[in-house]
PDB file of N, CA and C in Angstrom:
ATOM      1  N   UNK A   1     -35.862  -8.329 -80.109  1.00  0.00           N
ATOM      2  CA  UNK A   1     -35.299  -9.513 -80.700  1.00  0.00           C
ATOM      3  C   UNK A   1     -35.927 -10.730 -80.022  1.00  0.00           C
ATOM      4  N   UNK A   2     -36.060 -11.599 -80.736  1.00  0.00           N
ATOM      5  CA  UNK A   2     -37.006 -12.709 -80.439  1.00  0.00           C
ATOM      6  C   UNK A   2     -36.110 -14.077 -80.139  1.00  0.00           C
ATOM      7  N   UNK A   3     -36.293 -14.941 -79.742  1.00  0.00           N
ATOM      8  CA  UNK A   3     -35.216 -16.150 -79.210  1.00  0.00           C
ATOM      9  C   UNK A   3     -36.048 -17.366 -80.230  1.00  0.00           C
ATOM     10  N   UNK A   4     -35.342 -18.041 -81.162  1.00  0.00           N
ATOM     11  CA  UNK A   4     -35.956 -19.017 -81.916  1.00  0.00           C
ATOM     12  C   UNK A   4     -36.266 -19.886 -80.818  1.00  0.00           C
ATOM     13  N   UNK A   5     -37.085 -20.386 -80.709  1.00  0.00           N
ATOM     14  CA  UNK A   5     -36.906 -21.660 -80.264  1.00  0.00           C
ATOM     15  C   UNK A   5     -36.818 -23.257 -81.107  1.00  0.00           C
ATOM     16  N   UNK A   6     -36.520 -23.797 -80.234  1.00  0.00           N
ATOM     17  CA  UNK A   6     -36.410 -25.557 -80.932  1.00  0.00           C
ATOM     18  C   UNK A   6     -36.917 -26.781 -80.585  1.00  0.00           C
ATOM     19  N   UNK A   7     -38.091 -26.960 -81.079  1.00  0.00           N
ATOM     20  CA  UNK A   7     -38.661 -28.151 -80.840  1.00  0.00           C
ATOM     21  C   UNK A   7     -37.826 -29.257 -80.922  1.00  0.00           C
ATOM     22  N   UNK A   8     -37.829 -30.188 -79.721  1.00  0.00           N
ATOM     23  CA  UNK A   8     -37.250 -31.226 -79.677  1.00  0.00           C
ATOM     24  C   UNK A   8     -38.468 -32.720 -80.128  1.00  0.00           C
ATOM     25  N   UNK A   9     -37.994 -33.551 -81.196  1.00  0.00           N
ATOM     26  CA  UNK A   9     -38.866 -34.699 -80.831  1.00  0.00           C
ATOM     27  C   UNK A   9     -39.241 -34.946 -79.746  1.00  0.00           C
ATOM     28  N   UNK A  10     -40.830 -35.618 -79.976  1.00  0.00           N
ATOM     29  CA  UNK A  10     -41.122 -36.047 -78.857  1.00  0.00           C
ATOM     30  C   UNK A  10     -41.190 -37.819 -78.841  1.00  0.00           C
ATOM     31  N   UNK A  11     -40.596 -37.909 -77.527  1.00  0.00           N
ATOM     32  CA  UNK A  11     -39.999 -39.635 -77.794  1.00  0.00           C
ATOM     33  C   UNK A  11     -41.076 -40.352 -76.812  1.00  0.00           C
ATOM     34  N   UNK A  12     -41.819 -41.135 -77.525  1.00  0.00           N
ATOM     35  CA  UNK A  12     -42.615 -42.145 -76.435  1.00  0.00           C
ATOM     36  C   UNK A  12     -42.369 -43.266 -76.308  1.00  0.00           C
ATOM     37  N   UNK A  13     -42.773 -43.593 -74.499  1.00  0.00           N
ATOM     38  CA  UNK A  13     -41.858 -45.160 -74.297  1.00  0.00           C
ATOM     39  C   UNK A  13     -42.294 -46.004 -74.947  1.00  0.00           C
ATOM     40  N   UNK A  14     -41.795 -47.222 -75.010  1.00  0.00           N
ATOM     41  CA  UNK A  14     -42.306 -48.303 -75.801  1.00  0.00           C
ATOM     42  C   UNK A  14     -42.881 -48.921 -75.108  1.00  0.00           C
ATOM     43  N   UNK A  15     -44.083 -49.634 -75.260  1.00  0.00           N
ATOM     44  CA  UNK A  15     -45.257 -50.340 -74.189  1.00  0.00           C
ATOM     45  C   UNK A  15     -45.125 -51.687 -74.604  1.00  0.00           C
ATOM     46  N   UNK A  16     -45.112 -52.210 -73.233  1.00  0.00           N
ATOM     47  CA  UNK A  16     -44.719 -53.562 -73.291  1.00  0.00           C
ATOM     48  C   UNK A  16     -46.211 -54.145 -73.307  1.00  0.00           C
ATOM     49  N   UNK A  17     -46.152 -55.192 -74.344  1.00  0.00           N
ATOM     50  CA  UNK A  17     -47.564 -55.752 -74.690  1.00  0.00           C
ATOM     51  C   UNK A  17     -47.678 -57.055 -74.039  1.00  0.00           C
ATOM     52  N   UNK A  18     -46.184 -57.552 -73.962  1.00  0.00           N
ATOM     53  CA  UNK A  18     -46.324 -58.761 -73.279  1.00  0.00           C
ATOM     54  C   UNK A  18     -46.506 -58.823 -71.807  1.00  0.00           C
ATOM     55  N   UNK A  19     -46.904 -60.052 -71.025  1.00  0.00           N
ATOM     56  CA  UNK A  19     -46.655 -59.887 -69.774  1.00  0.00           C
ATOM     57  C   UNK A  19     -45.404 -60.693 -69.706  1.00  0.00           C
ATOM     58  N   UNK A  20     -44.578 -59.583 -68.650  1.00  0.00           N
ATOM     59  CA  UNK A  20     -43.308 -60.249 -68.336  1.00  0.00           C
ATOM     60  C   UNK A  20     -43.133 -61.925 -67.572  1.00  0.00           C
ATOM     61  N   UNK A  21     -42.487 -62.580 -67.892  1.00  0.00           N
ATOM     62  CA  UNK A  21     -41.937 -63.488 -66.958  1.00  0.00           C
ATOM     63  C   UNK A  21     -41.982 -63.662 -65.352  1.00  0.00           C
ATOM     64  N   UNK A  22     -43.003 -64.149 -64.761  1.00  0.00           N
ATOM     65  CA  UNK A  22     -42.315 -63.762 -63.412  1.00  0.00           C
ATOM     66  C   UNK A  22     -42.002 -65.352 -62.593  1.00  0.00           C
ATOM     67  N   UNK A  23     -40.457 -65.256 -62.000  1.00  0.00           N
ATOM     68  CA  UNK A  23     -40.354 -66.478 -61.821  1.00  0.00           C
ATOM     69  C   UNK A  23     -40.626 -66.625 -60.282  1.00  0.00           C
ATOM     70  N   UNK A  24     -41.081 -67.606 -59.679  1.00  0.00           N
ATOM     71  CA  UNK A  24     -41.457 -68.447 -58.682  1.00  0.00           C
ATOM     72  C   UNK A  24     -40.340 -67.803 -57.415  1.00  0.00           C
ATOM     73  N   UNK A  25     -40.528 -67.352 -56.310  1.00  0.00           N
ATOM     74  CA  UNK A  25     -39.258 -67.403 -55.273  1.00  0.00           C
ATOM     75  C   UNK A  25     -38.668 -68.649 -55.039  1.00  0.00           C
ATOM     76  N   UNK A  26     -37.818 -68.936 -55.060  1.00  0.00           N
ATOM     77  CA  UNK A  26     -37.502 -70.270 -54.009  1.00  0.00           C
ATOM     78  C   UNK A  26     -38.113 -70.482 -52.896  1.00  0.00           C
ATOM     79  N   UNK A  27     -38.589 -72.194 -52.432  1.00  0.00           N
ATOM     80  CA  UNK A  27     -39.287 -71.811 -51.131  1.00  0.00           C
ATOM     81  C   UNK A  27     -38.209 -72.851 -50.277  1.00  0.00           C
ATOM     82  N   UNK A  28     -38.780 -72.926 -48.634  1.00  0.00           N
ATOM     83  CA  UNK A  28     -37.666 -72.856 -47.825  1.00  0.00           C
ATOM     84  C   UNK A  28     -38.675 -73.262 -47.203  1.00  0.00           C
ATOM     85  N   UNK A  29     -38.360 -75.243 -46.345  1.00  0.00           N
ATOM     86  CA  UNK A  29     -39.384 -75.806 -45.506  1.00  0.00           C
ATOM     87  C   UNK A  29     -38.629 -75.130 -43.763  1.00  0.00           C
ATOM     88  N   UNK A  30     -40.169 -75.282 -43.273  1.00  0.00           N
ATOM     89  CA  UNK A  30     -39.903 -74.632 -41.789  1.00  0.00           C
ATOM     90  C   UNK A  30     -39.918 -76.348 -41.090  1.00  0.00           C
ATOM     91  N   UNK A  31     -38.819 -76.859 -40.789  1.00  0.00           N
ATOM     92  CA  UNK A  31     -38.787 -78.091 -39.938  1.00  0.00           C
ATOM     93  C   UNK A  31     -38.807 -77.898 -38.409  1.00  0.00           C
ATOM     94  N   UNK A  32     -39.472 -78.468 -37.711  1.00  0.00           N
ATOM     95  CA  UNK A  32     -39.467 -78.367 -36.312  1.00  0.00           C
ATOM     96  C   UNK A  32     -38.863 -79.708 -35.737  1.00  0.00           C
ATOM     97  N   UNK A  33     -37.903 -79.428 -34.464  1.00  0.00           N
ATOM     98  CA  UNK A  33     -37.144 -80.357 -34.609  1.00  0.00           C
ATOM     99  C   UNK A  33     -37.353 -80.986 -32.530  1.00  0.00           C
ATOM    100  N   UNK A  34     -37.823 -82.263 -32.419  1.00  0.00           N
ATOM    101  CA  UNK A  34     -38.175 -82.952 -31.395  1.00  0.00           C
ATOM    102  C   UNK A  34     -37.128 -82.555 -30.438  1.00  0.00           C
ATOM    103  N   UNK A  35     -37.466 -82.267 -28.418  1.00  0.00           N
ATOM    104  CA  UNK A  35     -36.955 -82.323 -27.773  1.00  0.00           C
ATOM    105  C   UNK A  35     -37.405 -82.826 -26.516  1.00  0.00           C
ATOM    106  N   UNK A  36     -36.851 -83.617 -25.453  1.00  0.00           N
ATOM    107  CA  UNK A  36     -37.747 -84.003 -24.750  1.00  0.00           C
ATOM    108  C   UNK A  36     -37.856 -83.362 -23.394  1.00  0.00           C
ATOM    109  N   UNK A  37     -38.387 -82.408 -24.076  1.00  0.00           N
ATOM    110  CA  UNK A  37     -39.114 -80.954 -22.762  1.00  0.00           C
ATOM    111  C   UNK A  37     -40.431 -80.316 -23.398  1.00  0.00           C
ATOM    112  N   UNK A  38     -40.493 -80.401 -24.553  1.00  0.00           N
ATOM    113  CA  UNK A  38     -41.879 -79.453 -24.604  1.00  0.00           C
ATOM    114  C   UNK A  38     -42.748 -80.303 -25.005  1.00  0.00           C
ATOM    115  N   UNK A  39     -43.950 -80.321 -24.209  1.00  0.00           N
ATOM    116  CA  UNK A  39     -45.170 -80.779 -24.266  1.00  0.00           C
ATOM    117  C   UNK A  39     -45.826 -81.045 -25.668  1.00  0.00           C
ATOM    118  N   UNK A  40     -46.301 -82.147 -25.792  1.00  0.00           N
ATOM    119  CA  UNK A  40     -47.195 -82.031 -26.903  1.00  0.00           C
ATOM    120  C   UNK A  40     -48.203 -81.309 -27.528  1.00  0.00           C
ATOM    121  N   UNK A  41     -48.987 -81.522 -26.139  1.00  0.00           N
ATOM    122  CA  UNK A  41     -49.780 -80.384 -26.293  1.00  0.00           C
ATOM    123  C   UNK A  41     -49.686 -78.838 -26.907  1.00  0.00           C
ATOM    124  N   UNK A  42     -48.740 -78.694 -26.609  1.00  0.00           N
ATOM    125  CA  UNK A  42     -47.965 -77.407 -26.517  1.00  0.00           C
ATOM    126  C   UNK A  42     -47.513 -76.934 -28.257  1.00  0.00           C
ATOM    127  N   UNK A  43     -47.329 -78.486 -28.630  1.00  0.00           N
ATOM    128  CA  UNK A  43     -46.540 -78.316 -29.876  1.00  0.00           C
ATOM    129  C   UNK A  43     -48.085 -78.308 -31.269  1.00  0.00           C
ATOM    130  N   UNK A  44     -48.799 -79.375 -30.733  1.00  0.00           N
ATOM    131  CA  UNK A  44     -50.127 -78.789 -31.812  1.00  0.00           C
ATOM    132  C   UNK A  44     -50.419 -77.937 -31.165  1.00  0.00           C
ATOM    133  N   UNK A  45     -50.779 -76.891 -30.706  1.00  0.00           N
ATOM    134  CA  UNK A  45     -50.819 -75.441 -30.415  1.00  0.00           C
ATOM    135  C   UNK A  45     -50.330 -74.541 -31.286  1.00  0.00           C
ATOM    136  N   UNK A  46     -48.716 -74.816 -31.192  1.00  0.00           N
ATOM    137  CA  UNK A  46     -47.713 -74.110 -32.276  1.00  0.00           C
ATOM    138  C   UNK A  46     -48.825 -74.302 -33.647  1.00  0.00           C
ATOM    139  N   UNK A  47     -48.409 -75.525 -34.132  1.00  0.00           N
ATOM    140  CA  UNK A  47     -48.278 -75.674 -35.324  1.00  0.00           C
ATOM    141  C   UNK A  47     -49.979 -75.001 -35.664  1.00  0.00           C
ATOM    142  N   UNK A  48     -50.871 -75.133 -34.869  1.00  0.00           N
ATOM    143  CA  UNK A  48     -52.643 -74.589 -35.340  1.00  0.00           C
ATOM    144  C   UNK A  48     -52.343 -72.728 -35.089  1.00  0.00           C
ATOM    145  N   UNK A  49     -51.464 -72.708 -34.496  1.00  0.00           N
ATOM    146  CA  UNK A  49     -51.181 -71.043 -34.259  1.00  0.00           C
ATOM    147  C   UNK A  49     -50.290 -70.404 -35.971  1.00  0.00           C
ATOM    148  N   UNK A  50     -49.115 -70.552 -35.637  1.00  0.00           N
ATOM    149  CA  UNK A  50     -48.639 -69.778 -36.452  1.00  0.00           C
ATOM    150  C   UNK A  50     -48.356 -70.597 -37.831  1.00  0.00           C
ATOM    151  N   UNK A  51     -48.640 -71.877 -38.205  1.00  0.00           N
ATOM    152  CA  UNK A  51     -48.723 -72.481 -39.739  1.00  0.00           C
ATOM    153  C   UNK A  51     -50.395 -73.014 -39.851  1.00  0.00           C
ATOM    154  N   UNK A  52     -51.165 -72.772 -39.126  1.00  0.00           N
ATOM    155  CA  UNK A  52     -52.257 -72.885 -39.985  1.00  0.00           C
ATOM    156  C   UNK A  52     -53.261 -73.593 -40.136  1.00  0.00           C
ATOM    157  N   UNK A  53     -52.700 -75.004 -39.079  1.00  0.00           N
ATOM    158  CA  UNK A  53     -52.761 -76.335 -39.075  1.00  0.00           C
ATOM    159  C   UNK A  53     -54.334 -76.876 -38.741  1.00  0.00           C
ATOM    160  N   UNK A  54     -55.405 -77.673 -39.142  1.00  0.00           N
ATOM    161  CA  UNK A  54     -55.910 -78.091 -38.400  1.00  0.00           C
ATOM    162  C   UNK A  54     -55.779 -78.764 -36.924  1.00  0.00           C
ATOM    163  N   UNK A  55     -56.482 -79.476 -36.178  1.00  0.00           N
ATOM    164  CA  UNK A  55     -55.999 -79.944 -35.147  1.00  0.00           C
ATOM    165  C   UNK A  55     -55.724 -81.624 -35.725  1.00  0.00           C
ATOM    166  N   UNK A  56     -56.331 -81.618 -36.357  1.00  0.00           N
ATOM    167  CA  UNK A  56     -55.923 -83.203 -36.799  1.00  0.00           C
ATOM    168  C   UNK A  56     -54.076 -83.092 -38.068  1.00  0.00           C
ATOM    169  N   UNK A  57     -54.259 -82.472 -38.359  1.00  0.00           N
ATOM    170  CA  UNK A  57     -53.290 -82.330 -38.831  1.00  0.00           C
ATOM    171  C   UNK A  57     -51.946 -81.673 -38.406  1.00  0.00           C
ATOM    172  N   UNK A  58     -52.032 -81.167 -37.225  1.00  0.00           N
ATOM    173  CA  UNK A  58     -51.219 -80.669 -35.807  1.00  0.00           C
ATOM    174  C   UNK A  58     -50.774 -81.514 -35.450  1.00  0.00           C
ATOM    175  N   UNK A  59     -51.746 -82.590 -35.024  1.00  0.00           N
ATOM    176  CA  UNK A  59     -51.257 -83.584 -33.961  1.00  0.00           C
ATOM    177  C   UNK A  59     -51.072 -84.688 -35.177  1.00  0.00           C
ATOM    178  N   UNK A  60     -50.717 -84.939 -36.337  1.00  0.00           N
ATOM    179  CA  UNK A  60     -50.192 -86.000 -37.096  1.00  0.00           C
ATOM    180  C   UNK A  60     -48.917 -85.220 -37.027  1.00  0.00           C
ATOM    181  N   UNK A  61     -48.691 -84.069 -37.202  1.00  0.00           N
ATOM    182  CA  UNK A  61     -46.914 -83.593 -37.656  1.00  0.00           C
ATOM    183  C   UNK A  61     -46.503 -83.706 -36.033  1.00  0.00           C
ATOM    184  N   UNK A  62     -47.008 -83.301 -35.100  1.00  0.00           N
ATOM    185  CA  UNK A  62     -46.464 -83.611 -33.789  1.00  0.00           C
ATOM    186  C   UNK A  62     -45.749 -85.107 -33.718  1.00  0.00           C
ATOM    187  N   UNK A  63     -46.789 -86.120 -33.858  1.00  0.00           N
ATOM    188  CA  UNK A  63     -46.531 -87.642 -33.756  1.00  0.00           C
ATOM    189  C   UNK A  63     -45.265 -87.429 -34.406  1.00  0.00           C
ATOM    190  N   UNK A  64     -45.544 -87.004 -35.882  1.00  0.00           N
ATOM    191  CA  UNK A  64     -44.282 -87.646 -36.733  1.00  0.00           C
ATOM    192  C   UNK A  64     -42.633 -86.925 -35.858  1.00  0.00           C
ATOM    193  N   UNK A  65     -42.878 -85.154 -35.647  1.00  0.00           N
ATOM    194  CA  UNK A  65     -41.485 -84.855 -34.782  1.00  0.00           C
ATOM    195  C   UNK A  65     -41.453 -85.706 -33.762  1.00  0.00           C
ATOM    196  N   UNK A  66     -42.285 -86.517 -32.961  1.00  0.00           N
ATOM    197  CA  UNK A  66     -42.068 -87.035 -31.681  1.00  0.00           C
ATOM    198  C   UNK A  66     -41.449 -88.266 -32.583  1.00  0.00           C
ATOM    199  N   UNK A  67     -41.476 -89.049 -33.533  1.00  0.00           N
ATOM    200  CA  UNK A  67     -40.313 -90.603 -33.660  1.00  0.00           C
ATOM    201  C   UNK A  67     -39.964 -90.709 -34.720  1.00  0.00           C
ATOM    202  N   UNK A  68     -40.149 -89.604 -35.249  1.00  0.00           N
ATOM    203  CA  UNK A  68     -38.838 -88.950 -36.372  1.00  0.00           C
ATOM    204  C   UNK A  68     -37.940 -87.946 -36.268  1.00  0.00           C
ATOM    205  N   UNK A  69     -37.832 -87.436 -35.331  1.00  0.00           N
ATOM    206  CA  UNK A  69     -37.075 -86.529 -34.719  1.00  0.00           C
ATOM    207  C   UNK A  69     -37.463 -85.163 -35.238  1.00  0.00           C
ATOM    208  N   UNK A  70     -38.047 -84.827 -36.204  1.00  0.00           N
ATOM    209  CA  UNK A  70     -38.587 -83.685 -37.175  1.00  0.00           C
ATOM    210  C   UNK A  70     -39.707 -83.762 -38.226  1.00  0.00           C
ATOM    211  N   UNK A  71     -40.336 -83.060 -38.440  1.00  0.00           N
ATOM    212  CA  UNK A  71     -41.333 -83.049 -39.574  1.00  0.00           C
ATOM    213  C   UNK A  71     -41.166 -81.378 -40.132  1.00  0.00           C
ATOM    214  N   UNK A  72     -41.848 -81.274 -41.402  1.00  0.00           N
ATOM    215  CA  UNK A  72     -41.767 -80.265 -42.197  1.00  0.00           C
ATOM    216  C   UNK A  72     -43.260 -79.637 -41.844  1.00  0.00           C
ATOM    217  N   UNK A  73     -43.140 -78.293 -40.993  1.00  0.00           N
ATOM    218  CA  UNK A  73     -44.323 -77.189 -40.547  1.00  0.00           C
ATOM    219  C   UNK A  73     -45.423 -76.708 -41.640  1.00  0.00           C
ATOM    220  N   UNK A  74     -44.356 -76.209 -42.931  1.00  0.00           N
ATOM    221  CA  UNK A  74     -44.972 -75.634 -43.847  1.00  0.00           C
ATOM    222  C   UNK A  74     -43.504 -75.390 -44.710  1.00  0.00           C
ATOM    223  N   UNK A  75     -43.974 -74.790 -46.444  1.00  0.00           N
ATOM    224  CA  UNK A  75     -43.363 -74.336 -47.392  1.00  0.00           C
ATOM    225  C   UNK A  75     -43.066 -72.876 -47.374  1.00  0.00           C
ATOM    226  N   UNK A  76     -42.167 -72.137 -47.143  1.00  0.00           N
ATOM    227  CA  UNK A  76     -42.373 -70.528 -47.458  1.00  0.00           C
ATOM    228  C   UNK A  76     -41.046 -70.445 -48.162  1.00  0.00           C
ATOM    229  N   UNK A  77     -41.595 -68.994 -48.919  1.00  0.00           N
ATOM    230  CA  UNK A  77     -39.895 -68.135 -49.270  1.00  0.00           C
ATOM    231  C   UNK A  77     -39.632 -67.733 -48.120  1.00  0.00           C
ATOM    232  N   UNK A  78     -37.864 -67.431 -48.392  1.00  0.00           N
ATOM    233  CA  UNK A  78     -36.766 -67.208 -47.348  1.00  0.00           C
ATOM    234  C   UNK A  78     -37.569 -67.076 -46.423  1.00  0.00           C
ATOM    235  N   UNK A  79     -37.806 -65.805 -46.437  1.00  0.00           N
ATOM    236  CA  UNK A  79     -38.087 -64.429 -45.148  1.00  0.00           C
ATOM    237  C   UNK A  79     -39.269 -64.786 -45.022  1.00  0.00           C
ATOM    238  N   UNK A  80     -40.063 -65.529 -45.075  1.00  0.00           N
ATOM    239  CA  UNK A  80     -41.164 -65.995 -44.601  1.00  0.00           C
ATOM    240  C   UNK A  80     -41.304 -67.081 -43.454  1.00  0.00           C
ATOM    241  N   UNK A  81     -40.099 -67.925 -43.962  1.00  0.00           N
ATOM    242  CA  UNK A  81     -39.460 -69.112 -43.151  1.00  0.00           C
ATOM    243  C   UNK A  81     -39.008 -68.476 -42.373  1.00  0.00           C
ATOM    244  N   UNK A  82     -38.220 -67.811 -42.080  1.00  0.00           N
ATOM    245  CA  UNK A  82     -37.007 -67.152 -41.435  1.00  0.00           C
ATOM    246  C   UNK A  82     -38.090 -66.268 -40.454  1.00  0.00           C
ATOM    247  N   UNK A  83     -38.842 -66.014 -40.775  1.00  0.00           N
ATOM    248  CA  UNK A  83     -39.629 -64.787 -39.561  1.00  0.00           C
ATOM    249  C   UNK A  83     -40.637 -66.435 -39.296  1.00  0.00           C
ATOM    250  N   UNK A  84     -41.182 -67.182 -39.571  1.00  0.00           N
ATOM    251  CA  UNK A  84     -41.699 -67.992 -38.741  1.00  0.00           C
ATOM    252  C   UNK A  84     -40.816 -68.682 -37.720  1.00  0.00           C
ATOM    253  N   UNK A  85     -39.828 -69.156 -38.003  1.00  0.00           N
ATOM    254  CA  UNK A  85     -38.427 -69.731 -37.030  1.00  0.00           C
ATOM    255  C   UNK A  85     -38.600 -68.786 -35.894  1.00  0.00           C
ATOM    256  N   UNK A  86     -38.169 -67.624 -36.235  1.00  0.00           N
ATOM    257  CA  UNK A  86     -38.155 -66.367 -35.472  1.00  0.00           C
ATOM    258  C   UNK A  86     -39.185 -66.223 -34.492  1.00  0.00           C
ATOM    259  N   UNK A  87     -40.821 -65.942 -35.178  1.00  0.00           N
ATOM    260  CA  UNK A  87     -41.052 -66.528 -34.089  1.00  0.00           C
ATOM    261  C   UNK A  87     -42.208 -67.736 -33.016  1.00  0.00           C
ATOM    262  N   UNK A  88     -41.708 -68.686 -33.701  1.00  0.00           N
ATOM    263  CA  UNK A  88     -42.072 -69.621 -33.135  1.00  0.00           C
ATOM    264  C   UNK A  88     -41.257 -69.910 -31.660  1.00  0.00           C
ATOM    265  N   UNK A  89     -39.550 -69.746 -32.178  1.00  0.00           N
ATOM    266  CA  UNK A  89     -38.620 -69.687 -31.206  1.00  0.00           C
ATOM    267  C   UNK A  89     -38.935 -68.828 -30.037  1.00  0.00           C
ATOM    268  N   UNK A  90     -39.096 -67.821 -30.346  1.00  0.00           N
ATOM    269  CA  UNK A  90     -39.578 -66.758 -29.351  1.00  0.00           C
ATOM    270  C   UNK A  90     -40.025 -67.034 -28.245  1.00  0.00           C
ATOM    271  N   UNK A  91     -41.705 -67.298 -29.146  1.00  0.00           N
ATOM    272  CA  UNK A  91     -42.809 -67.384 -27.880  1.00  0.00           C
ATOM    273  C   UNK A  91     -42.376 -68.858 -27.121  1.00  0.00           C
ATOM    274  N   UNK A  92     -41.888 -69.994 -27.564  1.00  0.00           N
ATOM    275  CA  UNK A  92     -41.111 -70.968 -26.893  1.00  0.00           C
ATOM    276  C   UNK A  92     -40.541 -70.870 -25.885  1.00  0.00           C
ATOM    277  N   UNK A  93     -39.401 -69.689 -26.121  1.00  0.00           N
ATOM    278  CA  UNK A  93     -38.333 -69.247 -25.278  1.00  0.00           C
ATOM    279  C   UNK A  93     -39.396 -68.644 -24.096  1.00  0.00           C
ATOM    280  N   UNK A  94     -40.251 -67.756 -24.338  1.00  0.00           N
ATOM    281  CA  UNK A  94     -40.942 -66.902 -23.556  1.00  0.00           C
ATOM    282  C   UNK A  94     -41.651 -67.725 -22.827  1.00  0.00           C
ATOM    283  N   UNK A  95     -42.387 -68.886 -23.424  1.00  0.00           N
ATOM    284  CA  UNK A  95     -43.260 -70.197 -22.419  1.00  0.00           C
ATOM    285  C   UNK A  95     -42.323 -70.667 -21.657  1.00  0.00           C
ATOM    286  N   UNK A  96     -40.731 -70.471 -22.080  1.00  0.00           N
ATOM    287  CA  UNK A  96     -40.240 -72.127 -21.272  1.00  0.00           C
ATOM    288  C   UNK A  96     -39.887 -72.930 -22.038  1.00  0.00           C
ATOM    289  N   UNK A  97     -39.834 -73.217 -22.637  1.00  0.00           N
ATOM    290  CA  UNK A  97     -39.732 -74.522 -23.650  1.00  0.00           C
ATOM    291  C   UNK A  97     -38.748 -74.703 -25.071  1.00  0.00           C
ATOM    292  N   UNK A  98     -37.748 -75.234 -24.575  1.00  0.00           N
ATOM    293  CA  UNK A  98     -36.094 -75.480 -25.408  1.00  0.00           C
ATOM    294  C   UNK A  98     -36.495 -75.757 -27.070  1.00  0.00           C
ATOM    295  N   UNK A  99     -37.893 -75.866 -27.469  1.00  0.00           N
ATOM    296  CA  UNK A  99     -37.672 -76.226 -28.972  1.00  0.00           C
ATOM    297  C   UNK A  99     -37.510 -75.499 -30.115  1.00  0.00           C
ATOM    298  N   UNK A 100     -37.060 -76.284 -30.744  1.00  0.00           N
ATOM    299  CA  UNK A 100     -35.847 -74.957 -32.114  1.00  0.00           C
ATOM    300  C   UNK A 100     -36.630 -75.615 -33.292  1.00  0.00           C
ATOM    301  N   UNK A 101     -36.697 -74.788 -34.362  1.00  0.00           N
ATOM    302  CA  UNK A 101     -37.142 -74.773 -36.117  1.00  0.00           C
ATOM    303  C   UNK A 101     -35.731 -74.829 -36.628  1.00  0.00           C
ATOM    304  N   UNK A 102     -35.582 -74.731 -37.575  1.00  0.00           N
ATOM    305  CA  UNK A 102     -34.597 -74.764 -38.954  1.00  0.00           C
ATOM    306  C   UNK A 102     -35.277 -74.849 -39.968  1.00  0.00           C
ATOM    307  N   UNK A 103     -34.573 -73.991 -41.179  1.00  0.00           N
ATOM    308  CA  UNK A 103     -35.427 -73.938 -42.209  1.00  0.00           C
ATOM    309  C   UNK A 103     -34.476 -74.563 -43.359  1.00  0.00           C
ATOM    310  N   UNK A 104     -34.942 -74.926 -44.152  1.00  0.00           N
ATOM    311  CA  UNK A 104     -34.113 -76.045 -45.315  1.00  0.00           C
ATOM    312  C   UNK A 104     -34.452 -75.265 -47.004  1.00  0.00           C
ATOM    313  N   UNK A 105     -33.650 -75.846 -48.019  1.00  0.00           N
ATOM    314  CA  UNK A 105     -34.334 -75.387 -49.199  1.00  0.00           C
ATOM    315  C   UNK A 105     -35.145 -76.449 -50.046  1.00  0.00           C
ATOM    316  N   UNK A 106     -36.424 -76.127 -50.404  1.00  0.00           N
ATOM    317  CA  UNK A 106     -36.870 -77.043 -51.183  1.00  0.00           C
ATOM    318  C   UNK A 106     -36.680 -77.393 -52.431  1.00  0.00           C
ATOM    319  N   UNK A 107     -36.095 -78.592 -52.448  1.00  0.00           N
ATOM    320  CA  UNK A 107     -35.553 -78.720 -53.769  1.00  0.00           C
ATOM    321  C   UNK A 107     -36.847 -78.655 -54.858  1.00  0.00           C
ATOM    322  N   UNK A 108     -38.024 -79.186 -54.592  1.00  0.00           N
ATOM    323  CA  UNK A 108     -38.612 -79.404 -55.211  1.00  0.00           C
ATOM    324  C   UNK A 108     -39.482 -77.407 -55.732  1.00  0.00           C
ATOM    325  N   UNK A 109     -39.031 -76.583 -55.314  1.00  0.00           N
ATOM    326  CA  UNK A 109     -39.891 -75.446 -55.614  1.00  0.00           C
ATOM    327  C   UNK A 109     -38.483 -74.760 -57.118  1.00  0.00           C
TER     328      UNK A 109
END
């Protein structure tokens, strides 16, 4: 005796022709915020180390945290901001030197 079997349709996915939507992360400025213990020097260092900075453009965001109390490092999403804070703070802590980041949301992203 033989077992019928039963073909089931065969169902294929539907292929997406379009390209999806993809929206923008939010981004999140890394502000560094003036204290009067860490060296200048010290601070265009930071900023040519871990954001990227030329040296001329180091030492303009330095000036501005030194008599504005803060300037904006760079633009990132969250966790991009959030692990630069992290560690910028760090190696700070590890030099010696009391200065702190905060990260903000950009309204404009």
């Amino acid at each position: 005796m033989t077992t019928p079997t039963i073909e089931a349709p065969v169902v294929t996915p539907d292929i997406q022709t379009e390209k999806p939507e993809l929206k923008k992360p939010p981004m999140y400025k890394v502000i560094m915020l003036n204290d009067d213990f860490t060296p200048m020097d010290f601070v265009v260092d930071l900023l040519c180390s871990y954001f990227s900075k030329t040296h001329e453009e180091a030492t303009e965001i330095m000036l501005c945290i030194h008599h504005q109390g803060q300037a904006v490092c760079g633009c990132y999403p969250r966790d991009v901001a959030e692990s630069k804070v992290a560690q910028v703070e760090g190696y700070c802590t590890a030099q010696g030197h009391p200065l702190k980041c905060r990260i903000e949301a950009d309204p404009n992203s």
